[in-house]
PDB file of N, CA and C in Angstrom:
ATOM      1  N   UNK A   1      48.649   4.767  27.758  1.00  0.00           N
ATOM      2  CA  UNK A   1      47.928   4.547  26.526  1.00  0.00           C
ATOM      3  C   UNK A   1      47.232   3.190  26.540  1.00  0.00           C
ATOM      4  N   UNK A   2      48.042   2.096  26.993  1.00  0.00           N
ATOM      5  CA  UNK A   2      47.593   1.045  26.990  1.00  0.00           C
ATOM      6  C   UNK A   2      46.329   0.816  27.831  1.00  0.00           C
ATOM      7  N   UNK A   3      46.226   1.680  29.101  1.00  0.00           N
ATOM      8  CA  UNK A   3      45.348   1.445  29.907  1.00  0.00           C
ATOM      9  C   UNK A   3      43.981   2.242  29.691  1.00  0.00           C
ATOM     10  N   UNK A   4      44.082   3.274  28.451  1.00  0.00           N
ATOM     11  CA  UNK A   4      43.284   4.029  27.823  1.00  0.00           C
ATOM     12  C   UNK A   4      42.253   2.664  27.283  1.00  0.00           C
ATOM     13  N   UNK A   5      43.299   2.060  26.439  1.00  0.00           N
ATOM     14  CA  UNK A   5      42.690   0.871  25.214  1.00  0.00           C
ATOM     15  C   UNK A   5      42.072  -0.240  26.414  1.00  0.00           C
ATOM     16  N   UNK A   6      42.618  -0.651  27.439  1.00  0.00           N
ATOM     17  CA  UNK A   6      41.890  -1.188  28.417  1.00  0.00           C
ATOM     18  C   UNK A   6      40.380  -1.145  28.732  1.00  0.00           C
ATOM     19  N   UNK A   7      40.585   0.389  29.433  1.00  0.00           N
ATOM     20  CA  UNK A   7      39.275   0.919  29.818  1.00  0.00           C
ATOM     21  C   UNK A   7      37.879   0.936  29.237  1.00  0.00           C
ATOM     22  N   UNK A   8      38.364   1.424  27.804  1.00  0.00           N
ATOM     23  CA  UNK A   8      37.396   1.801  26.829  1.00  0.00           C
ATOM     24  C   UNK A   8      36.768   0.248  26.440  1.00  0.00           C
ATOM     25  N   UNK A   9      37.636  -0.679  26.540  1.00  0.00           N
ATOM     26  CA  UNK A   9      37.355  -2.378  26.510  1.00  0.00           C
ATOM     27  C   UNK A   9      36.124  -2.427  27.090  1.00  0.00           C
ATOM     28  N   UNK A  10      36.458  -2.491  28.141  1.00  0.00           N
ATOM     29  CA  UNK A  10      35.916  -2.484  29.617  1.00  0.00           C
ATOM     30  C   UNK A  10      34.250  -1.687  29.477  1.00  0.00           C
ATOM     31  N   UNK A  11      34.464  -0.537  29.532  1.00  0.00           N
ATOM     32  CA  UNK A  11      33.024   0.435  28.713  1.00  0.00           C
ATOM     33  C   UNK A  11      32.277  -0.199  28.090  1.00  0.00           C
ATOM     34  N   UNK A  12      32.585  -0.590  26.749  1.00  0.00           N
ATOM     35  CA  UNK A  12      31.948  -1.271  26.076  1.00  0.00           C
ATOM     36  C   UNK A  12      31.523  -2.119  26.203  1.00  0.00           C
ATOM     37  N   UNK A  13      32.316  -3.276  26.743  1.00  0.00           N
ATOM     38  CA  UNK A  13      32.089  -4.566  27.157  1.00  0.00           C
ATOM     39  C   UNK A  13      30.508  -4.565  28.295  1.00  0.00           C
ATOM     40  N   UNK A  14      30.914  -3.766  28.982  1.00  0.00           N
ATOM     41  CA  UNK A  14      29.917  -3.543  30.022  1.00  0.00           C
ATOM     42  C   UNK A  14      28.658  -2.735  29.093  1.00  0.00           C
ATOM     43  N   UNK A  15      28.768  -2.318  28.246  1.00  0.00           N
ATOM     44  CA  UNK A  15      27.201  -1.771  27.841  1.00  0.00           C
ATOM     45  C   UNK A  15      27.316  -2.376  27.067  1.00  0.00           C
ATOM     46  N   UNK A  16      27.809  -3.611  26.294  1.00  0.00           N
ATOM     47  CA  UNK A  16      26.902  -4.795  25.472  1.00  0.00           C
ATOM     48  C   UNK A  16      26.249  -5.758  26.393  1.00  0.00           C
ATOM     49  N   UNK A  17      26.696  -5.624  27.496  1.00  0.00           N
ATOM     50  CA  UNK A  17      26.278  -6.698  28.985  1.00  0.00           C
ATOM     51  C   UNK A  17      25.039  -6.470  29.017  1.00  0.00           C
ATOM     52  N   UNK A  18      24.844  -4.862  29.121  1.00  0.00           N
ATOM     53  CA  UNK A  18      23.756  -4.315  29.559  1.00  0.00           C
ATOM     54  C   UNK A  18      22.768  -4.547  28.762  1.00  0.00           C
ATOM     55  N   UNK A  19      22.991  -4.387  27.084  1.00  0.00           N
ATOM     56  CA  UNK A  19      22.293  -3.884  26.431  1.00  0.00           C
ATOM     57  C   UNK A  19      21.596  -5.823  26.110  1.00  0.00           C
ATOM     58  N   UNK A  20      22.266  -6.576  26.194  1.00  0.00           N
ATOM     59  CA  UNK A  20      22.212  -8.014  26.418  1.00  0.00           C
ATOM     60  C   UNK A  20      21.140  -8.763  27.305  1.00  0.00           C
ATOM     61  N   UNK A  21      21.457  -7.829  28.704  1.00  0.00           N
ATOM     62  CA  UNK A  21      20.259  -7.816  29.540  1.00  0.00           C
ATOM     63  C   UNK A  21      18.903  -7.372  29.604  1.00  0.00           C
ATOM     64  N   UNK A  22      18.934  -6.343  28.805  1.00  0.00           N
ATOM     65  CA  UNK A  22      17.647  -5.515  28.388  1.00  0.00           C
ATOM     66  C   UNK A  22      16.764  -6.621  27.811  1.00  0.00           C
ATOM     67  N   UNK A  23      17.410  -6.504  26.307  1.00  0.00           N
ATOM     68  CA  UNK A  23      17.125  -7.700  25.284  1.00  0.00           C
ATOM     69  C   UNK A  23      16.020  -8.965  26.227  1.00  0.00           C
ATOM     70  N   UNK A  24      16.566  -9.430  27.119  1.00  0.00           N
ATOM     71  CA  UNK A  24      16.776 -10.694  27.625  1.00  0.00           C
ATOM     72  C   UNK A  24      15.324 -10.578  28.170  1.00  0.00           C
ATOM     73  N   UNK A  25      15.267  -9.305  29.348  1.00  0.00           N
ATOM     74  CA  UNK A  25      13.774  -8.473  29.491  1.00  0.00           C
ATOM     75  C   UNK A  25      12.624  -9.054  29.314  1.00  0.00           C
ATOM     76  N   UNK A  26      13.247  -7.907  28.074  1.00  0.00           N
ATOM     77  CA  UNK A  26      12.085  -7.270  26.750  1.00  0.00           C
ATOM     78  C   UNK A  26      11.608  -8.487  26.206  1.00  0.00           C
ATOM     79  N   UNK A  27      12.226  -9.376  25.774  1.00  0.00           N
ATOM     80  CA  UNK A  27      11.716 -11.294  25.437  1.00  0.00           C
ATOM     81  C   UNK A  27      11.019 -11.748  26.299  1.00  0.00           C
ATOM     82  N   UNK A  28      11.130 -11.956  27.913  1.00  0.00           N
ATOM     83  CA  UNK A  28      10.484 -12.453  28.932  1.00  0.00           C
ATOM     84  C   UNK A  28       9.313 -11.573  28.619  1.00  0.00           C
ATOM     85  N   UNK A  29       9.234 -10.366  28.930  1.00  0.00           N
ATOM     86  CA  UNK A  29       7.657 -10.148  29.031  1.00  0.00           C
ATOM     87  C   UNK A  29       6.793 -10.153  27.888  1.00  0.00           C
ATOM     88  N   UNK A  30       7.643 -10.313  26.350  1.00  0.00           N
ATOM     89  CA  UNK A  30       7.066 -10.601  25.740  1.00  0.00           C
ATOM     90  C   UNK A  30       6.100 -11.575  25.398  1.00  0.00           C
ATOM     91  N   UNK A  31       6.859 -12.702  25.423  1.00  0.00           N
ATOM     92  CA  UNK A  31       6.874 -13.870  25.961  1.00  0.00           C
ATOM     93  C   UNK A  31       5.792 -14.313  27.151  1.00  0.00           C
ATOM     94  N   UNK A  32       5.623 -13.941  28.115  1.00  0.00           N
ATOM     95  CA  UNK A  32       4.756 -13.727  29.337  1.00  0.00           C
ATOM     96  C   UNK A  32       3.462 -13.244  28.942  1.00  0.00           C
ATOM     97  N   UNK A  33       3.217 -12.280  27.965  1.00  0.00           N
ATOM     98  CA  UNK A  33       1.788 -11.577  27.160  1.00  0.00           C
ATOM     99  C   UNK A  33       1.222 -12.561  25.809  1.00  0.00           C
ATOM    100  N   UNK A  34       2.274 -13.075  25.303  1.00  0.00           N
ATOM    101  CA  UNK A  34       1.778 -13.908  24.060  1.00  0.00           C
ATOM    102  C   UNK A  34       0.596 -15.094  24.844  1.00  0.00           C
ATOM    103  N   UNK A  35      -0.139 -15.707  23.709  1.00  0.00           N
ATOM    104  CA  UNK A  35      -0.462 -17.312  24.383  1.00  0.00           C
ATOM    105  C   UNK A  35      -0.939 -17.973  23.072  1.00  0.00           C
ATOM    106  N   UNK A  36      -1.226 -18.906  23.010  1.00  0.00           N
ATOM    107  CA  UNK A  36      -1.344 -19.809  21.876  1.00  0.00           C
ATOM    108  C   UNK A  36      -3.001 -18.999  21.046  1.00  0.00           C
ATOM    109  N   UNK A  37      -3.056 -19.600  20.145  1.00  0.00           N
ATOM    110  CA  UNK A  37      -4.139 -18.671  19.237  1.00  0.00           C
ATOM    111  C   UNK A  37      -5.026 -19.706  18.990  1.00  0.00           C
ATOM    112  N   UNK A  38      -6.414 -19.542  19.164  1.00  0.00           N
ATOM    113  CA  UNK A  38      -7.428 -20.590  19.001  1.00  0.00           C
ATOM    114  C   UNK A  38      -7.293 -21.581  17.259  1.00  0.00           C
ATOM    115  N   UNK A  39      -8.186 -22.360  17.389  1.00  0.00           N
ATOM    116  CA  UNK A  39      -8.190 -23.107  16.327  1.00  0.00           C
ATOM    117  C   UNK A  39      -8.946 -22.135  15.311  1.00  0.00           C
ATOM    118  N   UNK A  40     -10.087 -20.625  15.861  1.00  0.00           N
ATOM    119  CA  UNK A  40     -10.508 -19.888  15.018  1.00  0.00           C
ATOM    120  C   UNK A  40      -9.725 -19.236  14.433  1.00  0.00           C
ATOM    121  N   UNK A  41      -8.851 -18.824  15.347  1.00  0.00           N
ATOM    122  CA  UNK A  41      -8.128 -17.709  15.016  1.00  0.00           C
ATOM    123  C   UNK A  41      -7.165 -17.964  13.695  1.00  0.00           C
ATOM    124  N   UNK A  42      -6.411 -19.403  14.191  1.00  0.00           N
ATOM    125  CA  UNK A  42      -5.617 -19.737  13.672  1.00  0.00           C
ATOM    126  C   UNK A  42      -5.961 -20.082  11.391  1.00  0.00           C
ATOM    127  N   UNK A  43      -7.083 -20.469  11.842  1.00  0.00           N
ATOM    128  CA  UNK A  43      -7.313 -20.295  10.670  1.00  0.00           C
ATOM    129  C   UNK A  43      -7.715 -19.367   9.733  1.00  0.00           C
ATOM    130  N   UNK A  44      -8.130 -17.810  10.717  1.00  0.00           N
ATOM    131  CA  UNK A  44      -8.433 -17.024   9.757  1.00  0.00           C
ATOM    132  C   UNK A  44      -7.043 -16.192   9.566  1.00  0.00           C
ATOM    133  N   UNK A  45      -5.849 -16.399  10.262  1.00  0.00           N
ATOM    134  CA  UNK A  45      -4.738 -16.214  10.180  1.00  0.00           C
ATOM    135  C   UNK A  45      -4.273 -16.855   8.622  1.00  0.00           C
ATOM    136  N   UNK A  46      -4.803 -18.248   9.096  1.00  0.00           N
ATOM    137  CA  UNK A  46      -4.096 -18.963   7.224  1.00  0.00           C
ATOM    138  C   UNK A  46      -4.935 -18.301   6.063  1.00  0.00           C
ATOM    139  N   UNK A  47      -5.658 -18.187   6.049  1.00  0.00           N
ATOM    140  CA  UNK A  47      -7.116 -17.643   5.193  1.00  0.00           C
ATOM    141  C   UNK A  47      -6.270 -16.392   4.852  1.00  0.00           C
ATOM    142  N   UNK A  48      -5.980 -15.326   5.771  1.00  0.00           N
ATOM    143  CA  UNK A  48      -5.277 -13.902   5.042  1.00  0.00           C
ATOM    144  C   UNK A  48      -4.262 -13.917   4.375  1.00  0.00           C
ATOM    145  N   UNK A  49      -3.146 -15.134   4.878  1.00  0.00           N
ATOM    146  CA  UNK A  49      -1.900 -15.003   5.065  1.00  0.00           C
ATOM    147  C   UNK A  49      -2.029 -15.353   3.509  1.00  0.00           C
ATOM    148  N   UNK A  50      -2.603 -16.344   3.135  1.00  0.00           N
ATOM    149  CA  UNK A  50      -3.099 -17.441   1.992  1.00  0.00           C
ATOM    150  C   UNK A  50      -3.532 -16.574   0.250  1.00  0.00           C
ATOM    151  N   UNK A  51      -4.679 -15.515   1.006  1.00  0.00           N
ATOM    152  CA  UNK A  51      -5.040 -14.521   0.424  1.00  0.00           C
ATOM    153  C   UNK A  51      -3.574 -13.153  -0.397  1.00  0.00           C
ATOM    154  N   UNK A  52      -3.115 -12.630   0.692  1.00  0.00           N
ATOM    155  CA  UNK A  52      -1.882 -12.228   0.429  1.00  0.00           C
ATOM    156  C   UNK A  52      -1.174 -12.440  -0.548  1.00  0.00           C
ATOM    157  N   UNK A  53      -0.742 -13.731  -0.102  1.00  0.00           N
ATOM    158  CA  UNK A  53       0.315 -14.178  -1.395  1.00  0.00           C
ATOM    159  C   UNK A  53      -0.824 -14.521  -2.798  1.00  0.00           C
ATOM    160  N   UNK A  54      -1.625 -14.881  -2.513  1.00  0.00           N
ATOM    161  CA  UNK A  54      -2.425 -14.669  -4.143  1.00  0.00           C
ATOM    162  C   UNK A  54      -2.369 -13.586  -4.074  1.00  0.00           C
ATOM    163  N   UNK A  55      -3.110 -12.495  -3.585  1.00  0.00           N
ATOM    164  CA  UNK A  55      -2.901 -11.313  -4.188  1.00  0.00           C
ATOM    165  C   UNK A  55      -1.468 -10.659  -5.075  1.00  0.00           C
ATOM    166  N   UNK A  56      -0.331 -10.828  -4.356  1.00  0.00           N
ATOM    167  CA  UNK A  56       1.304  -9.962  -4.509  1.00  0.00           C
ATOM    168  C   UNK A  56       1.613 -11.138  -5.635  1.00  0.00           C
ATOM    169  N   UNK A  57       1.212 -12.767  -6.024  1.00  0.00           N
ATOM    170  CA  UNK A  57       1.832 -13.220  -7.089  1.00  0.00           C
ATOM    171  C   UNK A  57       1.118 -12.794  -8.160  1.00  0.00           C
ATOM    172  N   UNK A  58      -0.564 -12.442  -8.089  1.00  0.00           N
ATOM    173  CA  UNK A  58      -1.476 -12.598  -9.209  1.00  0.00           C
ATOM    174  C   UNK A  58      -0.995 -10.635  -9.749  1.00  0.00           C
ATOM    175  N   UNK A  59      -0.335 -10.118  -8.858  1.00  0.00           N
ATOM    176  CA  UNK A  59       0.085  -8.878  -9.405  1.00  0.00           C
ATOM    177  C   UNK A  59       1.362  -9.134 -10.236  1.00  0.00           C
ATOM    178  N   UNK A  60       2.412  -9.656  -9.846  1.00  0.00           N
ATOM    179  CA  UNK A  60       3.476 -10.187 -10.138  1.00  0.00           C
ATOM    180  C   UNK A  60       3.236 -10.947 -11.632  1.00  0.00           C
ATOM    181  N   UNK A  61       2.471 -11.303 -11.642  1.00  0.00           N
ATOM    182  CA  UNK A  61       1.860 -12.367 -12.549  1.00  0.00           C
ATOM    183  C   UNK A  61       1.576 -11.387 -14.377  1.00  0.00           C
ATOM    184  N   UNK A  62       0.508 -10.613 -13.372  1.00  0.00           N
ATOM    185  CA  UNK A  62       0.167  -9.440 -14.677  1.00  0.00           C
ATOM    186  C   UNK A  62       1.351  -8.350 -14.817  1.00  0.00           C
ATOM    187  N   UNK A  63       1.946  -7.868 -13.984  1.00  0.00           N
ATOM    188  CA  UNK A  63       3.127  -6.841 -14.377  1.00  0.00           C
ATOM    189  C   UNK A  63       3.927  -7.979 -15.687  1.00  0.00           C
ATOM    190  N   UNK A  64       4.000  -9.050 -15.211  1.00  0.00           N
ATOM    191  CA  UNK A  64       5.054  -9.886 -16.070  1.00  0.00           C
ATOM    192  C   UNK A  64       4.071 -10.148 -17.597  1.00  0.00           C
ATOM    193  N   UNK A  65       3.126 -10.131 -17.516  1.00  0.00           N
ATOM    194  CA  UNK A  65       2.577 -10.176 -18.559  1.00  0.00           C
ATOM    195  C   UNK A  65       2.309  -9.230 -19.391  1.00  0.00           C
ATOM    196  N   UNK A  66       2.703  -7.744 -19.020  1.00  0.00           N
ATOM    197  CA  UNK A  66       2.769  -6.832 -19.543  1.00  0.00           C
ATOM    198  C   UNK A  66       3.890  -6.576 -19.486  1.00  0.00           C
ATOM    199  N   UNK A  67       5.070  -7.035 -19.226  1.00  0.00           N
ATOM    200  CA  UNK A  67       6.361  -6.311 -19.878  1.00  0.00           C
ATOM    201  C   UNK A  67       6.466  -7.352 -20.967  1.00  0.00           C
ATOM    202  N   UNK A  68       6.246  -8.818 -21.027  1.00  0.00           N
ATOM    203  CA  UNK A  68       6.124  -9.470 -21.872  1.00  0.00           C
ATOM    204  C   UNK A  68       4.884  -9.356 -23.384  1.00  0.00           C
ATOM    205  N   UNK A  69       4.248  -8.505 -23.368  1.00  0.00           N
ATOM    206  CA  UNK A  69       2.915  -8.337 -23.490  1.00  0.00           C
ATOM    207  C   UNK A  69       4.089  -6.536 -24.830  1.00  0.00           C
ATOM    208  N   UNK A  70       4.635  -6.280 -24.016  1.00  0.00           N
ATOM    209  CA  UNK A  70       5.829  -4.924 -24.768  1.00  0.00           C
ATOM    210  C   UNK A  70       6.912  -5.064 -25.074  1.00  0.00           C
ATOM    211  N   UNK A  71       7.340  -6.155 -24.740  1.00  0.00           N
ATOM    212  CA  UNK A  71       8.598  -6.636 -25.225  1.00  0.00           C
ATOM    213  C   UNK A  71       8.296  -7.610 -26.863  1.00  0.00           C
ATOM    214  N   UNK A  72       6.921  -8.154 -26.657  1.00  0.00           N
ATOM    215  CA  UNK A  72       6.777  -8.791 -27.865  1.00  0.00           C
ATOM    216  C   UNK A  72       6.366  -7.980 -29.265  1.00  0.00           C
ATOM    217  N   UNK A  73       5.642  -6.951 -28.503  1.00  0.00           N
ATOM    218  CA  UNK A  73       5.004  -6.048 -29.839  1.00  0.00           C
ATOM    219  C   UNK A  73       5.851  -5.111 -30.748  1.00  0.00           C
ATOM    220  N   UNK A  74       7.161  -5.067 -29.983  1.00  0.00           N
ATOM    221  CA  UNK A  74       8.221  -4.312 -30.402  1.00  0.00           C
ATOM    222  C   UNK A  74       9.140  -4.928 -31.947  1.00  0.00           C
TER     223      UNK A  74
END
């Protein structure tokens, strides 16, 4: 029995190894394909990113002004 609970250790142990190694990979070549992003790029990156969050607060913004907007008329 004991050497059951051993084994199965062992199994596992060895396919988190594996699965550890994969990982490890899959990062390198990731890693290997990326490269730094121009000074254009980079800014039309801030420009969307920038855009975005105005957009999702200025929604945020009016939902709240309409539950407030029904909570008062009540």
């Amino acid at each position: 029995m004991f050497s059951k609970i051993i084994s199965g250790f062992r199994k596992g142990l060895k396919n988190n190894i594996y699965k550890l190694k994969q990982f490890i990979a899959e990062c390198r070549r990731v890693l290997r394909v990326t490269r730094k992003p121009s000074k254009e790029e980079f800014k039309t990156i801030v420009k969307v990113s920038g855009l975005g969050i105005l957009f999702i607060g200025l929604i945020g913004f009016i939902l709240q002004m309409i539950k407030n907007y029904i909570i008062l008329r009540k």
